[in-house]
Each structure stands twice: as structure tokens, then as C-alpha cells.
Protein backbone atom coordinates (compact mmCIF):
# COMPACT_ATOMS: atom_id res chain seq x y z
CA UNK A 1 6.70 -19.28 -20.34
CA UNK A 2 5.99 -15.46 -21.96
CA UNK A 3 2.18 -16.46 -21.91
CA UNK A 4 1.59 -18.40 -18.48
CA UNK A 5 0.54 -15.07 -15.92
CA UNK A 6 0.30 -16.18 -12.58
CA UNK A 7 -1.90 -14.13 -9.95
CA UNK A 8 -3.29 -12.17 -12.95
CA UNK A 9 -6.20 -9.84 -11.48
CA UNK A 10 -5.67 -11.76 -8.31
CA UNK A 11 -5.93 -8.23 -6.40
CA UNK A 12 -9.09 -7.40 -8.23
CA UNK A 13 -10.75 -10.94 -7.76
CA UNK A 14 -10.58 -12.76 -5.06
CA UNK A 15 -11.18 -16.06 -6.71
CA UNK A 16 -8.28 -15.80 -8.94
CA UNK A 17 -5.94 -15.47 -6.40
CA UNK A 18 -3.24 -18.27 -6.94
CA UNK A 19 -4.48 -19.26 -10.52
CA UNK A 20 -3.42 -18.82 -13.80
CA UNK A 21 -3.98 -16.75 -17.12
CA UNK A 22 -2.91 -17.42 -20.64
CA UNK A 23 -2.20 -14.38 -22.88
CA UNK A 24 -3.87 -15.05 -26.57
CA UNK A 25 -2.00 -12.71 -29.03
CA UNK A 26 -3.92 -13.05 -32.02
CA UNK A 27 -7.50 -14.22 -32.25
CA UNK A 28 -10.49 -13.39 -34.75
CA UNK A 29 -12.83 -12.10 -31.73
CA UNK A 30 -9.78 -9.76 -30.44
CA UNK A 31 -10.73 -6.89 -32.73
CA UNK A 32 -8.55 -4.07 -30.59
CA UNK A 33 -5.53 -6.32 -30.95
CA UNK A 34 -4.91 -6.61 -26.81
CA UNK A 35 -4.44 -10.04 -26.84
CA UNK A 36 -7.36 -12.40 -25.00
CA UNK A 37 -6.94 -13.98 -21.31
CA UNK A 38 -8.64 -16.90 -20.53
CA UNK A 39 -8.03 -17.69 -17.00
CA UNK A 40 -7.87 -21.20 -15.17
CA UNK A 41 -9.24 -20.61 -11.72
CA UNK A 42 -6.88 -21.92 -9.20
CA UNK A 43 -7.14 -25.74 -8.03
CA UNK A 44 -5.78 -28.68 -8.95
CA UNK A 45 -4.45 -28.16 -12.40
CA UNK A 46 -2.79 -24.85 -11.71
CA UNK A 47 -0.85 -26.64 -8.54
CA UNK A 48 0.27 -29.08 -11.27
CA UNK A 49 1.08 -26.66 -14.19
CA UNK A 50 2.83 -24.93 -11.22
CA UNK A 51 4.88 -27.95 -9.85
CA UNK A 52 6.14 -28.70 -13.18
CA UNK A 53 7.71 -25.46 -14.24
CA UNK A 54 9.14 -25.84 -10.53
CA UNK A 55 10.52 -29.08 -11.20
CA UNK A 56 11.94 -28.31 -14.80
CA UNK A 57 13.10 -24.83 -13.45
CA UNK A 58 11.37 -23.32 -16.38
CA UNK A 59 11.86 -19.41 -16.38
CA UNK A 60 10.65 -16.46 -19.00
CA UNK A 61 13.77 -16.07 -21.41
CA UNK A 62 15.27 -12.63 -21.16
CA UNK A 63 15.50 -12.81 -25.15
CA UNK A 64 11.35 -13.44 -25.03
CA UNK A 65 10.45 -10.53 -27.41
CA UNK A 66 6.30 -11.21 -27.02
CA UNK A 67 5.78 -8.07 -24.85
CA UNK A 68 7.69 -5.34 -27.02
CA UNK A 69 6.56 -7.38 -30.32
CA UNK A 70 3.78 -9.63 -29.64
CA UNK A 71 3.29 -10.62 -33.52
């Protein structure tokens, strides 16, 4: 649940708005260590992905580490 962003850049771009991003942490192409974003556009998978963290009550653990020490 650390790596599912919902909304991300969804004020930027309009398209996003409702969708879903995945944060990466370590990739060969990710050369500045950021982490990569791939982004599913929002539609019929996200509503999905969405209903079934809904239905399992899935949260983001408070003990999730990833954004202090991603590695």
C-alpha cells in the first residue's frame, strides 16, 4: 500500500485525475535514485484496484519505512 499513489499529478494533469501511480524504488534507468512512476490512467482497472483495497480495508502501515528509507 506504500507504493499505490492515488491522484498523483492529478492537479497538474487533468487526465490523471482519479487514477493511479506506482512508485519504482530501484530501477537501472533511474540514475538520480528518485524512484520511477508509471501511472495507470484512470478507468476501469483503477475503479477495481480501488474497490478492492475498499473492500479488504487495506491502509498504508504506520510502521511502512519506504519514504524515510526507500532501500
Amino acid at each position: 500500500m506504500c507504493d499505490l499513489l492515488w491522484d498523483l499529478d492529478a492537479t497538474f494533469h487533468r487526465d490523471l485525475t482519479g487514477g493511479l501511480a506506482i512508485r519504482v524504488w530501484k530501477r537501472k534507468q533511474d540514475t538520480g535514485r528518485f524512484g520511477l512512476y508509471p501511472r495507470i490512467p484512470p478507468g476501469q482497472l483503477v475503479a477495481r484496484l480501488r474497490k478492492f483495497v475498499q473492500d479488504l480495508d487495506l491502509r498504508v502501515s504506520i510502521q511502512c519505512t519506504k519514504e524515510r528509507s526507500p532501500g
